[in-house]
Protein backbone atom coordinates (compact mmCIF):
# COMPACT_ATOMS: atom_id res chain seq x y z
CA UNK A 1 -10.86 0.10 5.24
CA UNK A 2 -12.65 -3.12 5.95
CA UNK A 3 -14.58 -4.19 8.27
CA UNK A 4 -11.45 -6.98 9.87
CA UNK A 5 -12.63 -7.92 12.96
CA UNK A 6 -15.68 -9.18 11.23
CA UNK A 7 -13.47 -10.72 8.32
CA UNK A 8 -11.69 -12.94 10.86
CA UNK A 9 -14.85 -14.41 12.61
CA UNK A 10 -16.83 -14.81 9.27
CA UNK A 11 -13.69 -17.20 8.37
CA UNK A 12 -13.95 -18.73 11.99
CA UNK A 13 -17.41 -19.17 11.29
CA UNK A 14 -16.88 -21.26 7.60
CA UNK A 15 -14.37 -23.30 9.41
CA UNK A 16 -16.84 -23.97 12.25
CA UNK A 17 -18.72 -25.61 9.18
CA UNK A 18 -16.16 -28.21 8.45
CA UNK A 19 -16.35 -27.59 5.07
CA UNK A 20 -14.85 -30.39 2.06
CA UNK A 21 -14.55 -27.82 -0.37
CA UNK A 22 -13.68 -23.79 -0.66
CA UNK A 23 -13.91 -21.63 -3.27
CA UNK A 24 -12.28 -18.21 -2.73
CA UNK A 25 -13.05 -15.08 -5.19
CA UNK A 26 -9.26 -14.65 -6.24
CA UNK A 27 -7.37 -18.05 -6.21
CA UNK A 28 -7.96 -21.72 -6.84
CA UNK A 29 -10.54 -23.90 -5.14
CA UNK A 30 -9.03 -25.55 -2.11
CA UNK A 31 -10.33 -29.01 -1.38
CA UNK A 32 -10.67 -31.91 1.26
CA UNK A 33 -11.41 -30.74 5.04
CA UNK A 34 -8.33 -30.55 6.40
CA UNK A 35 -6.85 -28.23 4.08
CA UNK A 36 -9.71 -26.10 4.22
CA UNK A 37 -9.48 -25.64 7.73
CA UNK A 38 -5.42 -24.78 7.27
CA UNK A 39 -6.06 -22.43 4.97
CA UNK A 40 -9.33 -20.70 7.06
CA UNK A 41 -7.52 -20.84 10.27
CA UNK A 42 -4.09 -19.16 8.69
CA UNK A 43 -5.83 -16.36 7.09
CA UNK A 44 -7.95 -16.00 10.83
CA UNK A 45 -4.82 -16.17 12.62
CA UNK A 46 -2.73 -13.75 10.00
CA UNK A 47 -5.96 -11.24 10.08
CA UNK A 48 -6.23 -11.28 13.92
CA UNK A 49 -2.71 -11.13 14.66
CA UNK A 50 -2.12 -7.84 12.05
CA UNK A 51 -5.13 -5.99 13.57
CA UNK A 52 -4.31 -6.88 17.25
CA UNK A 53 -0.63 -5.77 16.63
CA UNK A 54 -1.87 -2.38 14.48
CA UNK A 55 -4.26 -1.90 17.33
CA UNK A 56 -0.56 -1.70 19.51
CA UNK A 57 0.59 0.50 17.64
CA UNK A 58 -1.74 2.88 17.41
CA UNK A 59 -2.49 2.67 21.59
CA UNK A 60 1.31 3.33 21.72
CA UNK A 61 1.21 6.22 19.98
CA UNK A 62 3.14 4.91 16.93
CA UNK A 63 1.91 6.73 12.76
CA UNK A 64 1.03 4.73 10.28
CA UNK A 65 4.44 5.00 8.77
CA UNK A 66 6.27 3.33 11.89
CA UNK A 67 3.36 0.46 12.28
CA UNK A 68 4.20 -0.53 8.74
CA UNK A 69 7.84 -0.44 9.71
CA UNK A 70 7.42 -2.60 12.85
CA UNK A 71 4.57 -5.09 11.85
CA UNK A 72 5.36 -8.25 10.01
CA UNK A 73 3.19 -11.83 9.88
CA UNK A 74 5.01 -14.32 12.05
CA UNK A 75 7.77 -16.80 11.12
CA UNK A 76 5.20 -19.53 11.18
CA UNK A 77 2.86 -17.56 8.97
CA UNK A 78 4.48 -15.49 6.90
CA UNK A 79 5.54 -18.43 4.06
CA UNK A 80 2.28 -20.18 3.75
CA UNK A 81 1.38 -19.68 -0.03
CA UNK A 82 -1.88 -18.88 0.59
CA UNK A 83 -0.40 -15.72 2.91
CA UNK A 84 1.69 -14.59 -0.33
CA UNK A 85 1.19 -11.22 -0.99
CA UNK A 86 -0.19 -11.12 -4.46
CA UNK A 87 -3.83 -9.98 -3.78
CA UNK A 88 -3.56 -7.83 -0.33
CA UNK A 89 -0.29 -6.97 1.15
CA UNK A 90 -0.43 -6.09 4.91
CA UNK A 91 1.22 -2.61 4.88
CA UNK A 92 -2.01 -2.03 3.19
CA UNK A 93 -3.50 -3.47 5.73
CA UNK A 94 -2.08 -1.61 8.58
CA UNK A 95 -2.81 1.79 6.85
CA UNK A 96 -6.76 0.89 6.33
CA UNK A 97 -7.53 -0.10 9.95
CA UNK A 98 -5.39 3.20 10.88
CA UNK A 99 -7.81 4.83 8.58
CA UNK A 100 -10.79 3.03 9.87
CA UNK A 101 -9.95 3.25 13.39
CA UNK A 102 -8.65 6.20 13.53
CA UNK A 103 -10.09 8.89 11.34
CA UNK A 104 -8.50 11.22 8.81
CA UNK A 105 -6.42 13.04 11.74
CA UNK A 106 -2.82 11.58 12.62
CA UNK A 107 -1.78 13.44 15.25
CA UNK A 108 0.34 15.92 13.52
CA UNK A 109 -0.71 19.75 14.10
CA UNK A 110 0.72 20.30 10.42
CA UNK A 111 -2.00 18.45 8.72
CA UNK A 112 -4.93 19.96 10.32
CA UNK A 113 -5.13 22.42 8.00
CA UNK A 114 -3.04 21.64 4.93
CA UNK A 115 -2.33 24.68 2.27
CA UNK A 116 -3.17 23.84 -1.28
CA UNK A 117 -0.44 21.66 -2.70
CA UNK A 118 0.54 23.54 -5.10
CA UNK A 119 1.72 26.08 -2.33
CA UNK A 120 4.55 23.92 -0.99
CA UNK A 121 5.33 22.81 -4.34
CA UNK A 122 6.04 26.14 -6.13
CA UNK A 123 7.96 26.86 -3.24
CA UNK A 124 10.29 24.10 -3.60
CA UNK A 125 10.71 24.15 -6.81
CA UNK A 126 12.08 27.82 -6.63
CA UNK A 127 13.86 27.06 -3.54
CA UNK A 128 15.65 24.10 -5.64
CA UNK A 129 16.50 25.81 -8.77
CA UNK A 130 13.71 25.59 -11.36
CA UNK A 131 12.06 22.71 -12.57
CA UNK A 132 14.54 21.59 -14.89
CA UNK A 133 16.88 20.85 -12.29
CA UNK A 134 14.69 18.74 -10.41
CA UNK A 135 13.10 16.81 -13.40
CA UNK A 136 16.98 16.17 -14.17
CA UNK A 137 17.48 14.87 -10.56
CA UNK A 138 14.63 12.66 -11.02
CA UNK A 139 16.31 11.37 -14.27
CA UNK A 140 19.11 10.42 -12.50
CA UNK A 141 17.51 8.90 -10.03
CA UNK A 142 15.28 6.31 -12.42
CA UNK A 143 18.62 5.62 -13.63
CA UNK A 144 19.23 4.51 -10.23
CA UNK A 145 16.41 2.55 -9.44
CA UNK A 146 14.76 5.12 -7.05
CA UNK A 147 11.54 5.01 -8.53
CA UNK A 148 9.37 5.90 -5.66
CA UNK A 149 11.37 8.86 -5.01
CA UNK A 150 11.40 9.62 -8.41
CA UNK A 151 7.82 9.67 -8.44
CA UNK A 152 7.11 12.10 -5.63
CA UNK A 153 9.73 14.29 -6.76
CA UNK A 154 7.71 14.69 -10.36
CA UNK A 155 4.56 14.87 -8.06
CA UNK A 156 6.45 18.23 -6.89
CA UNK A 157 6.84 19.40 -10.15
CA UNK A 158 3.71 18.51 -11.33
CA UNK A 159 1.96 20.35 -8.24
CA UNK A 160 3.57 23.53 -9.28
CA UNK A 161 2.66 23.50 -12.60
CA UNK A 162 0.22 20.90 -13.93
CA UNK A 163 1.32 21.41 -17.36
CA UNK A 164 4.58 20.32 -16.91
CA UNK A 165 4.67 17.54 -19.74
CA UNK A 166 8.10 15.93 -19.25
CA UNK A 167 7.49 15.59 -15.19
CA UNK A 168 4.53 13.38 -16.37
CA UNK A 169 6.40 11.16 -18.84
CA UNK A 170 9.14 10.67 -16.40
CA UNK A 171 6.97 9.87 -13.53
CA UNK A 172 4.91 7.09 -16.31
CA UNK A 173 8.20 5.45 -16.74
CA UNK A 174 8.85 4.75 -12.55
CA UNK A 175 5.01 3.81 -12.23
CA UNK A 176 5.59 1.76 -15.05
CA UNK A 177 8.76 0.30 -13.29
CA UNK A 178 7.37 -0.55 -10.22
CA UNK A 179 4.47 -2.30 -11.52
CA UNK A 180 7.02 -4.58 -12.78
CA UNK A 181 9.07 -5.01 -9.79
CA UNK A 182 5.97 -6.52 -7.18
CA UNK A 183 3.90 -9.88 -7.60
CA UNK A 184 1.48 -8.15 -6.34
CA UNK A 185 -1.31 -8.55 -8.74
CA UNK A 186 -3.46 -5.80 -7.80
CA UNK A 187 -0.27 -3.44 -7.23
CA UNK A 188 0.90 -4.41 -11.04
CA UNK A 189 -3.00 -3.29 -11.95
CA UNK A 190 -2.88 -0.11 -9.82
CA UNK A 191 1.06 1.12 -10.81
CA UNK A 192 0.37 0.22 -14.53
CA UNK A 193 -3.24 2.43 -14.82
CA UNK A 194 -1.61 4.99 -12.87
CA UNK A 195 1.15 5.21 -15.18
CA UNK A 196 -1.54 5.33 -18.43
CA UNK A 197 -3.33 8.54 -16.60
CA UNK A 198 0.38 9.86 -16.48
CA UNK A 199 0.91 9.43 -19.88
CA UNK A 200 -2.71 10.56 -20.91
């Protein structure tokens, strides 16, 4: 979580300095006043407008899961390239002020006091047949492109028995996958390291 009320106002502040020149951790020094202030006051404006909107949902009783569903940048905002998503995305966004402003709790009774999950996981596993026959499902479902799902379905496996070699080396192969498939550069980083711990 970061501090994003703050964020927003530091950048109202910069702009309040009419700068000529910017020079931004992660991208390419923006220069001349005016685009400065376009850039500053489009980040402000995208920052304010995703916390105000999060803030919504959360006051309307809404998880985490059905903010991200519901809250997109504006028409207006949302194709400015220096809104692209390739640093921060802002479904990652939404989940750290829920975090932040919220606490670890999210209003469902089941989560208050989680078993172990290797509980739920053994249990599924038998439930579904053995191991084998889920690994297989997975299989066919990185055949189909459903590498999320095929992810949390080795995650089962892996729960349940930690030793489970093949349900890492599948799962490396979707993390792998969806590194790929974002231009998201700190996704790519995160998918592609996770994937390497897999495979270690």
């Amino acid at each position: 979580p970061r501090p994003v009320k703050e964020w927003a106002l530091s950048l109202d502040k910069i702009a309040s300095l009419q700068p000529e020149f910017l020079i931004p951790s992660h991208t390419a020094a923006i220069k001349g006043k005016e685009n400065v202030q376009k850039v500053l006051q489009s980040h402000s404006e995208a920052i304010k407008y995703v916390y105000n909107k999060t803030i919504d949902a959360i006051n309307a009783g809404l998880t985490a899961d059905e903010a991200v569903q519901n809250i997109h940048l504006p028409s207006h905002l949302v194709d400015l390239p220096q809104l692209k998503e390739v640093y921060g995305r802002v479904d990652w966004s939404i989940r750290g002020i829920y975090q932040k402003e919220t606490g670890w709790y999210n209003g469902n009774g089941t989560n208050l006091n989680p078993l172990p999950k290797n509980y739920l996981a053994s249990e599924v596993v038998e439930i579904s047949g053995g191991a084998d026959k889920l690994l297989q499902r997975a299989i066919d479902l990185q055949i189909a492109g459903e590498h999320q799902l095929v992810c949390e379905i080795c995650d089962i496996v892996i729960h349940a028995n930690p030793k489970d070699k093949m349900a890492y080396f599948i799962k490396s192969h979707s993390l792998d996958y969806l590194g790929y498939m974002h231009g998201n550069a700190n996704m790519f980083g995160f998918y592609r390291s996770a994937a390497a711990k897999q495979r270690e």
